[in-house]
PDB file of N, CA and C in Angstrom:
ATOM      1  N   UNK A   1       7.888  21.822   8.844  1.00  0.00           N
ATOM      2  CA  UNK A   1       9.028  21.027   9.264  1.00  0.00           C
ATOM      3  C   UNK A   1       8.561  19.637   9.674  1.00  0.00           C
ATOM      4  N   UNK A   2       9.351  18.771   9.446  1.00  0.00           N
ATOM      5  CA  UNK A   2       8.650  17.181   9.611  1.00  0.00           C
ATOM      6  C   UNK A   2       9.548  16.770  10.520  1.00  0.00           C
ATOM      7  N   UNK A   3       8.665  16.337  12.031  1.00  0.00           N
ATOM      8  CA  UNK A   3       8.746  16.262  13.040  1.00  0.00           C
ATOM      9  C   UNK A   3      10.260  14.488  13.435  1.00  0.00           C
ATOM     10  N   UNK A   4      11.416  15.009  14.156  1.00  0.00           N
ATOM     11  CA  UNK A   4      12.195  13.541  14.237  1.00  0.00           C
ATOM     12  C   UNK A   4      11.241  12.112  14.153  1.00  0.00           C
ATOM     13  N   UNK A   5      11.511  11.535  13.662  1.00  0.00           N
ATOM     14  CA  UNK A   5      11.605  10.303  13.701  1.00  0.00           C
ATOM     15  C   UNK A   5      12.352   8.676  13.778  1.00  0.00           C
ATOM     16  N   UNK A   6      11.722   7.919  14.893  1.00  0.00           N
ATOM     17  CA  UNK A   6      12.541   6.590  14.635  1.00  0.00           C
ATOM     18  C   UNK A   6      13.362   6.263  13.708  1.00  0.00           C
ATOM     19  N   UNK A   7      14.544   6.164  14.275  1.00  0.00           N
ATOM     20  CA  UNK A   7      15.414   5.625  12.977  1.00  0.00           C
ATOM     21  C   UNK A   7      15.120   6.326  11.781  1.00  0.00           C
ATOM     22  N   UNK A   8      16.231   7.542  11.904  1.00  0.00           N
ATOM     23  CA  UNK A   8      15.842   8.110  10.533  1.00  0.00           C
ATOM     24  C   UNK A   8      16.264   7.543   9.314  1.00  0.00           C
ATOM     25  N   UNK A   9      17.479   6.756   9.370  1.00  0.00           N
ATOM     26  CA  UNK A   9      17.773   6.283   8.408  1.00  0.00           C
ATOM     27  C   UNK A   9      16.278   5.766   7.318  1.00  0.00           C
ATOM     28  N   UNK A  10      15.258   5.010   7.983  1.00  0.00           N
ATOM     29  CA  UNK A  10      14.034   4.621   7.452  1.00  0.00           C
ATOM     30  C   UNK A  10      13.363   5.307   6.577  1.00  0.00           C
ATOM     31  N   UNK A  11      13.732   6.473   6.668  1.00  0.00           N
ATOM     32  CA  UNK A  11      12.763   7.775   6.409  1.00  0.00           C
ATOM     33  C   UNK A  11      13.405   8.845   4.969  1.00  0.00           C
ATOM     34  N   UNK A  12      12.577   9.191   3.793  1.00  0.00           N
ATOM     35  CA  UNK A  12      13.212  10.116   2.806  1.00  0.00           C
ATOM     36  C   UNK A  12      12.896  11.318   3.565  1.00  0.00           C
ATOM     37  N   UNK A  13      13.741  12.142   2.496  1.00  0.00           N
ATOM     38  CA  UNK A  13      13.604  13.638   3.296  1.00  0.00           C
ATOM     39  C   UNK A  13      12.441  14.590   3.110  1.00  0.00           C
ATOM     40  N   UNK A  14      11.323  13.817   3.211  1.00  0.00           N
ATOM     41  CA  UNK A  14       9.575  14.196   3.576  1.00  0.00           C
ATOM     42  C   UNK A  14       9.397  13.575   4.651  1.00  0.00           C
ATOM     43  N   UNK A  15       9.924  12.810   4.931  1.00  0.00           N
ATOM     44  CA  UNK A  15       9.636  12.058   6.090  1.00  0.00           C
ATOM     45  C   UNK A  15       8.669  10.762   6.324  1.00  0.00           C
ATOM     46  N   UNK A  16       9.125  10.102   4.776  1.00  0.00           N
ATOM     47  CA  UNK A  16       7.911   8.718   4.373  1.00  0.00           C
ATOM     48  C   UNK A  16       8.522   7.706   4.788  1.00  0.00           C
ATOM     49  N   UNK A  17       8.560   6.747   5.083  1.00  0.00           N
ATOM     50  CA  UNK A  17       9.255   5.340   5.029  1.00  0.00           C
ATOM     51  C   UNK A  17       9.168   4.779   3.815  1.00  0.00           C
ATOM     52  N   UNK A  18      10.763   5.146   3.711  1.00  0.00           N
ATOM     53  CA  UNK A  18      11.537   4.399   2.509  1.00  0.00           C
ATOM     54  C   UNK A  18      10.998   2.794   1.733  1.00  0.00           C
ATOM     55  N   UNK A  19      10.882   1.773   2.945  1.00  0.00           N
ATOM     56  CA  UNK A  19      10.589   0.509   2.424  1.00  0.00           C
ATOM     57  C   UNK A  19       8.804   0.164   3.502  1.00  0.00           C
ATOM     58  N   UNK A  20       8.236   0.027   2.484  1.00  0.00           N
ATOM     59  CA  UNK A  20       6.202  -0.169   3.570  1.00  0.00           C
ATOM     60  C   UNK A  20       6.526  -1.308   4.330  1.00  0.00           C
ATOM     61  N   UNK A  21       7.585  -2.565   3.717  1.00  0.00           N
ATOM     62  CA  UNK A  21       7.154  -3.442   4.686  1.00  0.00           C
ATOM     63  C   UNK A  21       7.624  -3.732   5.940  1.00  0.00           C
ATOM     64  N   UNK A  22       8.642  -2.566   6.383  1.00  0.00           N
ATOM     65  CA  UNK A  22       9.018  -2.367   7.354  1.00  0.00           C
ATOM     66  C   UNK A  22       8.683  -1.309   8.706  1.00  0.00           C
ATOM     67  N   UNK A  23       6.935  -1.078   7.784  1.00  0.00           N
ATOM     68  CA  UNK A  23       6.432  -0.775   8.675  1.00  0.00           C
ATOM     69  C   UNK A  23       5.578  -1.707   9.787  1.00  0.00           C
ATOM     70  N   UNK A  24       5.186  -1.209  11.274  1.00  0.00           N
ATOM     71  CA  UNK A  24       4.785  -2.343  11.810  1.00  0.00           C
ATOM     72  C   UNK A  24       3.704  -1.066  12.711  1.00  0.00           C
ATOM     73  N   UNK A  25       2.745  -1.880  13.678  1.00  0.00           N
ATOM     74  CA  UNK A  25       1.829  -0.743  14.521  1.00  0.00           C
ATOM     75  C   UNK A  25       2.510  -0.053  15.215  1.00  0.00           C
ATOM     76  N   UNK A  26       3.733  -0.932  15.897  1.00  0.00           N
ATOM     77  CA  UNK A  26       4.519  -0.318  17.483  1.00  0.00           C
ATOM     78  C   UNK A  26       5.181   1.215  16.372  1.00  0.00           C
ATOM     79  N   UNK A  27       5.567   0.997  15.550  1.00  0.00           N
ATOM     80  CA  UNK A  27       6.534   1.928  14.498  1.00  0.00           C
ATOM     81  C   UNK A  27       5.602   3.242  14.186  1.00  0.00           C
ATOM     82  N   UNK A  28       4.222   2.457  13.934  1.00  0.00           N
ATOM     83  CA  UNK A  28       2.888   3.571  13.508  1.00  0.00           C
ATOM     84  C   UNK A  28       3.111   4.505  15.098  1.00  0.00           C
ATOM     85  N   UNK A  29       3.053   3.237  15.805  1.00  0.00           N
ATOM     86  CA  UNK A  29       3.200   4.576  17.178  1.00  0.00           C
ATOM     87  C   UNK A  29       3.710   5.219  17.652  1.00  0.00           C
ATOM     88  N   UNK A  30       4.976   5.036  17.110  1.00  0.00           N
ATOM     89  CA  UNK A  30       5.853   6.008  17.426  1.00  0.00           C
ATOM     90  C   UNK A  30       6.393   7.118  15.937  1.00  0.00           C
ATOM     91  N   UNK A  31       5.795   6.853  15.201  1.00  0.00           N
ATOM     92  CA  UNK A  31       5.674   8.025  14.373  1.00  0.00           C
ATOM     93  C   UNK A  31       4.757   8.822  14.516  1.00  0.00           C
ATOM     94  N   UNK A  32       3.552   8.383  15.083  1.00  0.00           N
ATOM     95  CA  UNK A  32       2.284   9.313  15.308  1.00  0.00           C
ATOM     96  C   UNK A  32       2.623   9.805  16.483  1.00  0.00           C
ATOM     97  N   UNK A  33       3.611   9.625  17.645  1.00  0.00           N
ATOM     98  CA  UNK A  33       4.096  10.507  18.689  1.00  0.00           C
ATOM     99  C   UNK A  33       5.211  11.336  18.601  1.00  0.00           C
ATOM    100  N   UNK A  34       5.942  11.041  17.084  1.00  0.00           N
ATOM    101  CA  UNK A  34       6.834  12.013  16.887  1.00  0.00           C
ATOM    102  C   UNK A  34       6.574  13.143  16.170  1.00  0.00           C
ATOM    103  N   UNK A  35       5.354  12.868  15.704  1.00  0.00           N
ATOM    104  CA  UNK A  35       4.302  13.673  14.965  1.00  0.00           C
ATOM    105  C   UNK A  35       3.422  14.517  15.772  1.00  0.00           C
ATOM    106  N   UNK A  36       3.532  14.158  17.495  1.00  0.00           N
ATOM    107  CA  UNK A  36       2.637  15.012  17.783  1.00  0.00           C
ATOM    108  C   UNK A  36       0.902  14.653  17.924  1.00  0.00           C
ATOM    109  N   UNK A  37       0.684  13.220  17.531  1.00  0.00           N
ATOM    110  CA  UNK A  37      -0.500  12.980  17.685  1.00  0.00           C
ATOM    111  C   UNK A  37      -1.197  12.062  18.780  1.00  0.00           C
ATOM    112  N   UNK A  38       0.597  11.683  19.449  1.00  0.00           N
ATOM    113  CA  UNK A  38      -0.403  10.817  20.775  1.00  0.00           C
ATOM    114  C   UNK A  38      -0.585   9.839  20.276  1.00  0.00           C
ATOM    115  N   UNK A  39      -1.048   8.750  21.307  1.00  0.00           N
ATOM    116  CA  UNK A  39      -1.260   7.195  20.795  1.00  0.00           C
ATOM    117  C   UNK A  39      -2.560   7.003  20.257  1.00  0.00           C
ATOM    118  N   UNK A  40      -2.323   5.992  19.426  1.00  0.00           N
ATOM    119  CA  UNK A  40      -2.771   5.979  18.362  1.00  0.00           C
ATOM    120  C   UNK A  40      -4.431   4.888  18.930  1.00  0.00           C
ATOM    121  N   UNK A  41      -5.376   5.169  18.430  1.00  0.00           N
ATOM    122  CA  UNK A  41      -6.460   4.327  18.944  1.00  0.00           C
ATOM    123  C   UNK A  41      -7.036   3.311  18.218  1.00  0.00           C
ATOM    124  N   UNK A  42      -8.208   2.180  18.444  1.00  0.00           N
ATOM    125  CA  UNK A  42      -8.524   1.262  17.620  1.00  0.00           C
ATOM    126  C   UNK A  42      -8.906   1.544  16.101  1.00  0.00           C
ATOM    127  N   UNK A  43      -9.757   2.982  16.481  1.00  0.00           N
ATOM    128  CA  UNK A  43     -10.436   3.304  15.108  1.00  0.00           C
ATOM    129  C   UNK A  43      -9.073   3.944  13.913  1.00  0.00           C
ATOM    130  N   UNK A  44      -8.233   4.415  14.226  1.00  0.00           N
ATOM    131  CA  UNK A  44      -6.896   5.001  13.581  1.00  0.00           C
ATOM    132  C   UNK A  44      -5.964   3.633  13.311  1.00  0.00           C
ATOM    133  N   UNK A  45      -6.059   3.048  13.803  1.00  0.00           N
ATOM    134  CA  UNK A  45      -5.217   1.611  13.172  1.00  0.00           C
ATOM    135  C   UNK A  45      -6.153   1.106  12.048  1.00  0.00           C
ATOM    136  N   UNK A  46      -7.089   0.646  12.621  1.00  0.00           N
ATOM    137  CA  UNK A  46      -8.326  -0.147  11.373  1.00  0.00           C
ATOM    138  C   UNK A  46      -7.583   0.449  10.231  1.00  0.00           C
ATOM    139  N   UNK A  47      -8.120   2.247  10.186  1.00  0.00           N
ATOM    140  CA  UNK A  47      -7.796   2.990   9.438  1.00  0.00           C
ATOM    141  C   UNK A  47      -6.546   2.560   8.629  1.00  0.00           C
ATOM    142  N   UNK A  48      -5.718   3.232   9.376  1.00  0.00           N
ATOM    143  CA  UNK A  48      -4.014   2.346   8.640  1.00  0.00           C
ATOM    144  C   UNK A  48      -3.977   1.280   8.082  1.00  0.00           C
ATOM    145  N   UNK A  49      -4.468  -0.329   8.890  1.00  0.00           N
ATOM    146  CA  UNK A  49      -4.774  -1.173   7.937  1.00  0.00           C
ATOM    147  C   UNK A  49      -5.456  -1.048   6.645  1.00  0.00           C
ATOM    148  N   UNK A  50      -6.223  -0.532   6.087  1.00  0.00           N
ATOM    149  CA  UNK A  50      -7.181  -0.127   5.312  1.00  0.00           C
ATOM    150  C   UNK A  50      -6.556   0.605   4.211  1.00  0.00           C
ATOM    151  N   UNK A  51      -5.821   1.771   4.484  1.00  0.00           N
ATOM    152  CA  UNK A  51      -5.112   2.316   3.943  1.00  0.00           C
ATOM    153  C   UNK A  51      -3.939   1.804   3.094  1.00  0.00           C
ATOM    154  N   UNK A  52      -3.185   0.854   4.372  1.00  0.00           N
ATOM    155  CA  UNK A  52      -1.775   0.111   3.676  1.00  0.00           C
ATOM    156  C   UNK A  52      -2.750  -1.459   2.803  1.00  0.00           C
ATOM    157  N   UNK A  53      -3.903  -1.938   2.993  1.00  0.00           N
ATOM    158  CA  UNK A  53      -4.634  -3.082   1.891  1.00  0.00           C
ATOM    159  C   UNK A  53      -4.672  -1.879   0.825  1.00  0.00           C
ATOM    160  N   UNK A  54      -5.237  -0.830   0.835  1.00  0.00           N
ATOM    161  CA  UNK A  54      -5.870  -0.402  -0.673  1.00  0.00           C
ATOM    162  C   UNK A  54      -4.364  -0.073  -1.442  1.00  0.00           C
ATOM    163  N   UNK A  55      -3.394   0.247  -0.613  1.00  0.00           N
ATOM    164  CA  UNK A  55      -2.300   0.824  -1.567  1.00  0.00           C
ATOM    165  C   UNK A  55      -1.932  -0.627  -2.119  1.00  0.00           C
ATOM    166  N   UNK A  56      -1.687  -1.631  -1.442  1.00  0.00           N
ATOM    167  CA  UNK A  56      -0.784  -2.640  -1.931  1.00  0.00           C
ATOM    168  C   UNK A  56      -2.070  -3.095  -3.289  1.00  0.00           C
ATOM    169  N   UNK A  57      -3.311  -3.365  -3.102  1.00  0.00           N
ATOM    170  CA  UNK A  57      -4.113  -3.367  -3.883  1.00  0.00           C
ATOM    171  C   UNK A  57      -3.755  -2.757  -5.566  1.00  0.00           C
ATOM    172  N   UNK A  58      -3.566  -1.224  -5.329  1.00  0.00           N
ATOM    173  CA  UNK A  58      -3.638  -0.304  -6.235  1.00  0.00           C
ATOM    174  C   UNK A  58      -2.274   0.057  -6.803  1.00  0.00           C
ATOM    175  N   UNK A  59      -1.210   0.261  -5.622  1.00  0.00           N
ATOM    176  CA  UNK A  59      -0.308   0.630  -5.993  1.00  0.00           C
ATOM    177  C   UNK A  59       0.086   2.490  -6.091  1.00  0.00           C
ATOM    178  N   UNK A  60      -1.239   2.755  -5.701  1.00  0.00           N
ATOM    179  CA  UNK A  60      -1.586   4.288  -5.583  1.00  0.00           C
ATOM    180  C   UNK A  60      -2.331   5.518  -4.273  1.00  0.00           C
ATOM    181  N   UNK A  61      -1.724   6.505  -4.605  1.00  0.00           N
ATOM    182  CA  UNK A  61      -3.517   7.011  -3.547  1.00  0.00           C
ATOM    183  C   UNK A  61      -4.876   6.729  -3.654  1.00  0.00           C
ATOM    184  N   UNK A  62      -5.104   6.386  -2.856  1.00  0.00           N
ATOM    185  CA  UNK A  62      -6.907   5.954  -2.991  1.00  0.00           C
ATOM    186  C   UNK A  62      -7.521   7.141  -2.347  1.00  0.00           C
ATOM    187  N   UNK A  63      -8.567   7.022  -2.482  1.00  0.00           N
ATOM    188  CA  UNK A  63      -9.428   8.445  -2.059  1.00  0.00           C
ATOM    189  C   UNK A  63      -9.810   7.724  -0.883  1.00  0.00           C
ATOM    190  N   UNK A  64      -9.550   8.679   0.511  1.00  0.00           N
ATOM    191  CA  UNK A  64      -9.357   8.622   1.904  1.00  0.00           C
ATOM    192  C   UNK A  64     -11.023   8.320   2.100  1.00  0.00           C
ATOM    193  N   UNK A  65     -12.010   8.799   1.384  1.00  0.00           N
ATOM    194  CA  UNK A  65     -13.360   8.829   1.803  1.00  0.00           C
ATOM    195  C   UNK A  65     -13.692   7.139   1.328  1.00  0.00           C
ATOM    196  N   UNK A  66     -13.061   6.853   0.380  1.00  0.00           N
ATOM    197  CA  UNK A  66     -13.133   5.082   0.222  1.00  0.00           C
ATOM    198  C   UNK A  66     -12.831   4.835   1.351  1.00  0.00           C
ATOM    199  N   UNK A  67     -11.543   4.826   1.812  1.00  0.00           N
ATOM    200  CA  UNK A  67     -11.070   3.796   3.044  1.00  0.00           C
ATOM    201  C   UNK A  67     -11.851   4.025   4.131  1.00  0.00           C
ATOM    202  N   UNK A  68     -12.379   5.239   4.630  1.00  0.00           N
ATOM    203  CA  UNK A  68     -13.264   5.271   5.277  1.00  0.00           C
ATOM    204  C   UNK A  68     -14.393   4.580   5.669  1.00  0.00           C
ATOM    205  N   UNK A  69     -15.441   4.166   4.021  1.00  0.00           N
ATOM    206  CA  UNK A  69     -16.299   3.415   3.998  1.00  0.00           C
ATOM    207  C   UNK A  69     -15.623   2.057   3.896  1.00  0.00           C
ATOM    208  N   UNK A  70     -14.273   1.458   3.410  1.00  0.00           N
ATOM    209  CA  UNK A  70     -14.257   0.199   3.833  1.00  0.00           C
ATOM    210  C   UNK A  70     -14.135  -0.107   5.742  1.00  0.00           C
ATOM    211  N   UNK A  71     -13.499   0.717   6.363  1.00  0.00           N
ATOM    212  CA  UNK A  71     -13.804   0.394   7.886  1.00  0.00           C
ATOM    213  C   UNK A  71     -14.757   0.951   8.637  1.00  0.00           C
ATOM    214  N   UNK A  72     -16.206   0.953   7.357  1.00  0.00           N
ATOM    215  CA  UNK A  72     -17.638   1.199   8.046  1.00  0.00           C
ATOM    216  C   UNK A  72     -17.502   2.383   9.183  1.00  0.00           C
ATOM    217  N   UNK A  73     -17.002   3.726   8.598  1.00  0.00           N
ATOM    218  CA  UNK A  73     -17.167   4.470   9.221  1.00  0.00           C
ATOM    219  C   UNK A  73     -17.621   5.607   8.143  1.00  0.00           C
ATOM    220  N   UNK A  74     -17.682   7.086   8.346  1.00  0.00           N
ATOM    221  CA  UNK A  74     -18.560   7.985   8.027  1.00  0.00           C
ATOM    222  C   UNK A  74     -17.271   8.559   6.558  1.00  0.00           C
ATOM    223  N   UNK A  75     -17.952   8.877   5.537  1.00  0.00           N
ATOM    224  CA  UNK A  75     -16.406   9.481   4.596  1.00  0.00           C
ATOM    225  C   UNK A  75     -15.937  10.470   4.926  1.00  0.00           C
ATOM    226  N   UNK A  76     -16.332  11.171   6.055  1.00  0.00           N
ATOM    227  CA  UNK A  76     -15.088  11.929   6.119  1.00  0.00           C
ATOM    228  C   UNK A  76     -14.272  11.920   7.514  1.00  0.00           C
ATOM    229  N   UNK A  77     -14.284  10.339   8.107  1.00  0.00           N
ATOM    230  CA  UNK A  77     -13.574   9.765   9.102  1.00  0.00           C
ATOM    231  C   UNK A  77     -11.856  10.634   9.063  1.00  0.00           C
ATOM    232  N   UNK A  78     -11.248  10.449   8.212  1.00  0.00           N
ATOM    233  CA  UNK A  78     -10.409  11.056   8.110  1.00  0.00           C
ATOM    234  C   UNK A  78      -9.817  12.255   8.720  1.00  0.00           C
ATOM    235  N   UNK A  79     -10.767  13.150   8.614  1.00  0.00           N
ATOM    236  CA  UNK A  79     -10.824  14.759   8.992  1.00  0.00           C
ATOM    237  C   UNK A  79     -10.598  14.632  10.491  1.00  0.00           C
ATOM    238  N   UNK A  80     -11.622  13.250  11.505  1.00  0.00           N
ATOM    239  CA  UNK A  80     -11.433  13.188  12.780  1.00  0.00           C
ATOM    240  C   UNK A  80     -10.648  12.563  13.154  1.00  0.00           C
ATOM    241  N   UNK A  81      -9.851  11.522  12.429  1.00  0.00           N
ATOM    242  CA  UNK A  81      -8.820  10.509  13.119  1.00  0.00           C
ATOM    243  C   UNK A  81      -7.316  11.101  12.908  1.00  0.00           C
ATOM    244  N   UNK A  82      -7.058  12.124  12.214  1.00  0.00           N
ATOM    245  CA  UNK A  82      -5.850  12.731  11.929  1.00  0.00           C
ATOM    246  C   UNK A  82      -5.901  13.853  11.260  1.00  0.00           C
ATOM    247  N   UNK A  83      -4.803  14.780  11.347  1.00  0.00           N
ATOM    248  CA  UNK A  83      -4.833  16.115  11.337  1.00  0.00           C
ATOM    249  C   UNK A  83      -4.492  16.495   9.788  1.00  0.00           C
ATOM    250  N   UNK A  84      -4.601  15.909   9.068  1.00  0.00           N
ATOM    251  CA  UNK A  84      -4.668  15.862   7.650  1.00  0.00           C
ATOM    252  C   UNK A  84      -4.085  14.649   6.847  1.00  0.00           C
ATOM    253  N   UNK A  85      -4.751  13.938   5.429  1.00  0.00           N
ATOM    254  CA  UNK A  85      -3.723  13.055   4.932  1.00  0.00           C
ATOM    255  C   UNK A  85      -2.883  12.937   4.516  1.00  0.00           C
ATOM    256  N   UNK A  86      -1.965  13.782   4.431  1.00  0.00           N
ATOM    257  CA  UNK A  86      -0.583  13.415   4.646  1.00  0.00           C
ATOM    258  C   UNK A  86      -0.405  12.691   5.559  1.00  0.00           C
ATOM    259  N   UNK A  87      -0.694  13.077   6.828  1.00  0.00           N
ATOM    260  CA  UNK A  87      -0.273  12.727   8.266  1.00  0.00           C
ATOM    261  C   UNK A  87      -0.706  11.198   8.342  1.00  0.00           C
ATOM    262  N   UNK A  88      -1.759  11.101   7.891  1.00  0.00           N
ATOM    263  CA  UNK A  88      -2.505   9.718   7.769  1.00  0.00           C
ATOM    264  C   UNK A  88      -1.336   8.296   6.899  1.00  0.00           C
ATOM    265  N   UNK A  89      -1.434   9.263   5.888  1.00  0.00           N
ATOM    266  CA  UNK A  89      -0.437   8.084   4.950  1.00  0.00           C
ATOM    267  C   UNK A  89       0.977   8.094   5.237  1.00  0.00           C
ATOM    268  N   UNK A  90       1.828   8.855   5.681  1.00  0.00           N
ATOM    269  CA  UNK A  90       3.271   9.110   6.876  1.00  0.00           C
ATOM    270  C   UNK A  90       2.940   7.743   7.643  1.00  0.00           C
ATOM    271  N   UNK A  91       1.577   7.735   8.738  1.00  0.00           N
ATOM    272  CA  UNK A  91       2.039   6.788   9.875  1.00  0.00           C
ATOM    273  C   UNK A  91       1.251   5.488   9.124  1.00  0.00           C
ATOM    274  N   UNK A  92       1.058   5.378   8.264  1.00  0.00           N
ATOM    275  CA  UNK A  92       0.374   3.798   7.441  1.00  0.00           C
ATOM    276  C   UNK A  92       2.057   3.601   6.952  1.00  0.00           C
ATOM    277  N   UNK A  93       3.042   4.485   7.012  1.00  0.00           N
ATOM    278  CA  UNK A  93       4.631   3.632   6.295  1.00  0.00           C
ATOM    279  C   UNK A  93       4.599   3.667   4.896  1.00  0.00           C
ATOM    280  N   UNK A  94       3.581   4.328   4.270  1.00  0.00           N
ATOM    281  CA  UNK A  94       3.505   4.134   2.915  1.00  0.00           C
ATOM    282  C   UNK A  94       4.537   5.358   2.659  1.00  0.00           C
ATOM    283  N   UNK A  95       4.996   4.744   1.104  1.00  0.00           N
ATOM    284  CA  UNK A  95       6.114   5.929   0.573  1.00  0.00           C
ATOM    285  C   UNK A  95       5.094   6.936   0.385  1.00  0.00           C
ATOM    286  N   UNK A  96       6.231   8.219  -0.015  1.00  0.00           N
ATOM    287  CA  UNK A  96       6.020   9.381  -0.331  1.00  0.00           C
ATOM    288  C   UNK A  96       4.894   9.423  -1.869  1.00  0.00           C
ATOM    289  N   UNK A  97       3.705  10.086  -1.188  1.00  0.00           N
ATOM    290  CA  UNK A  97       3.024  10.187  -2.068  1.00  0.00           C
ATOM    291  C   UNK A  97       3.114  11.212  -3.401  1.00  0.00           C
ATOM    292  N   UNK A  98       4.045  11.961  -3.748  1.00  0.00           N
ATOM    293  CA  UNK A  98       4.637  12.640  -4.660  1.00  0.00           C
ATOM    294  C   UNK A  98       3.906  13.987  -4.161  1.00  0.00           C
ATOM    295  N   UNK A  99       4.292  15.132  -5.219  1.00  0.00           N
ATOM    296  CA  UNK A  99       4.303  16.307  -4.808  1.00  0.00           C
ATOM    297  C   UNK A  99       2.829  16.734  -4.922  1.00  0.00           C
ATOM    298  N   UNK A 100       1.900  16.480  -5.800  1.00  0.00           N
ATOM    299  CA  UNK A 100       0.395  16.787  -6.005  1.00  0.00           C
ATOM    300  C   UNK A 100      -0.183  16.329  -4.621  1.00  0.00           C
ATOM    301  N   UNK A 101       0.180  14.941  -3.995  1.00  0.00           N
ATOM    302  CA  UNK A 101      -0.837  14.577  -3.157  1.00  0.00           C
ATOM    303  C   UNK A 101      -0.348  14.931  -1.751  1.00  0.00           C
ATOM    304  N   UNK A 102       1.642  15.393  -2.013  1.00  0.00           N
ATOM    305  CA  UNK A 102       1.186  16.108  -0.663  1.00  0.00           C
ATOM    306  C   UNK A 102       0.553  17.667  -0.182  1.00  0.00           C
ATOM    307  N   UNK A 103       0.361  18.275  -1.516  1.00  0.00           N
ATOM    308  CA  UNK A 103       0.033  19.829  -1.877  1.00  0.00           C
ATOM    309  C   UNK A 103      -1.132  19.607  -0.883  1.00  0.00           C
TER     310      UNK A 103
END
C-alpha cells in the first residue's frame, strides 16, 4: 500500500509525481515522512540530486550503483540510504518508473 501523500492530486496511482519539476527538497521531505522514513539527511539529498541530474540526462533508470559513485560514495550506498529503489526514485519526484523497474 503506498503510504498518503502531500497533495495527492500530484501523485499517479503508484504514488510517483506526476510532473519532476514540481518537485522541490521541502516536498522530498515530506514524502520521505509520509513514507515512513523520517527526515531526510545530507547524504540522501546529494543522492536525490544525483538521481533527478542522471534522469534528466538520460531520460531513464540509471543503475542506482552509478549514482552512487557519482556522489563518491560506496555502490551499494543505496541499500543504506533507503529502504529500497523504488522508495529512492518516489522521493527524487521522478515519474513512475514502469512496471519492470518497480518489480
Amino acid at each position: 500500500m503506498i503510504a498518503p501523500t502531500p497533495n495527492p492530486a500530484l501523485f499517479d496511482t503508484n504514488g510517483f509525481l506526476l510532473d519532476p519539476s514540481a518537485w522541490s527538497p521541502t516536498l522530498a521531505d515530506r514524502i520521505a515522512q509520509a513514507d515512513g522514513l523520517g527526515e531526510l539527511n545530507a547524504l540522501q539529498i546529494g543522492l536525490l540530486h544525483a538521481l533527478r541530474n542522471e534522469y534528466a540526462k538520460r531520460d531513464c533508470v540509471t543503475a542506482l550503483s552509478h549514482v552512487c559513485h557519482l556522489t563518491g560514495q560506496s555502490a551499494d550506498c543505496m541499500q543504506h540510504l533507503f529502504p529500497n529503489p523504488r522508495s529512492a526514485w518516489r522521493v527524487a519526484g521522478l515519474p513512475d518508473p514502469g512496471e519492470e523497474a518497480r518489480a
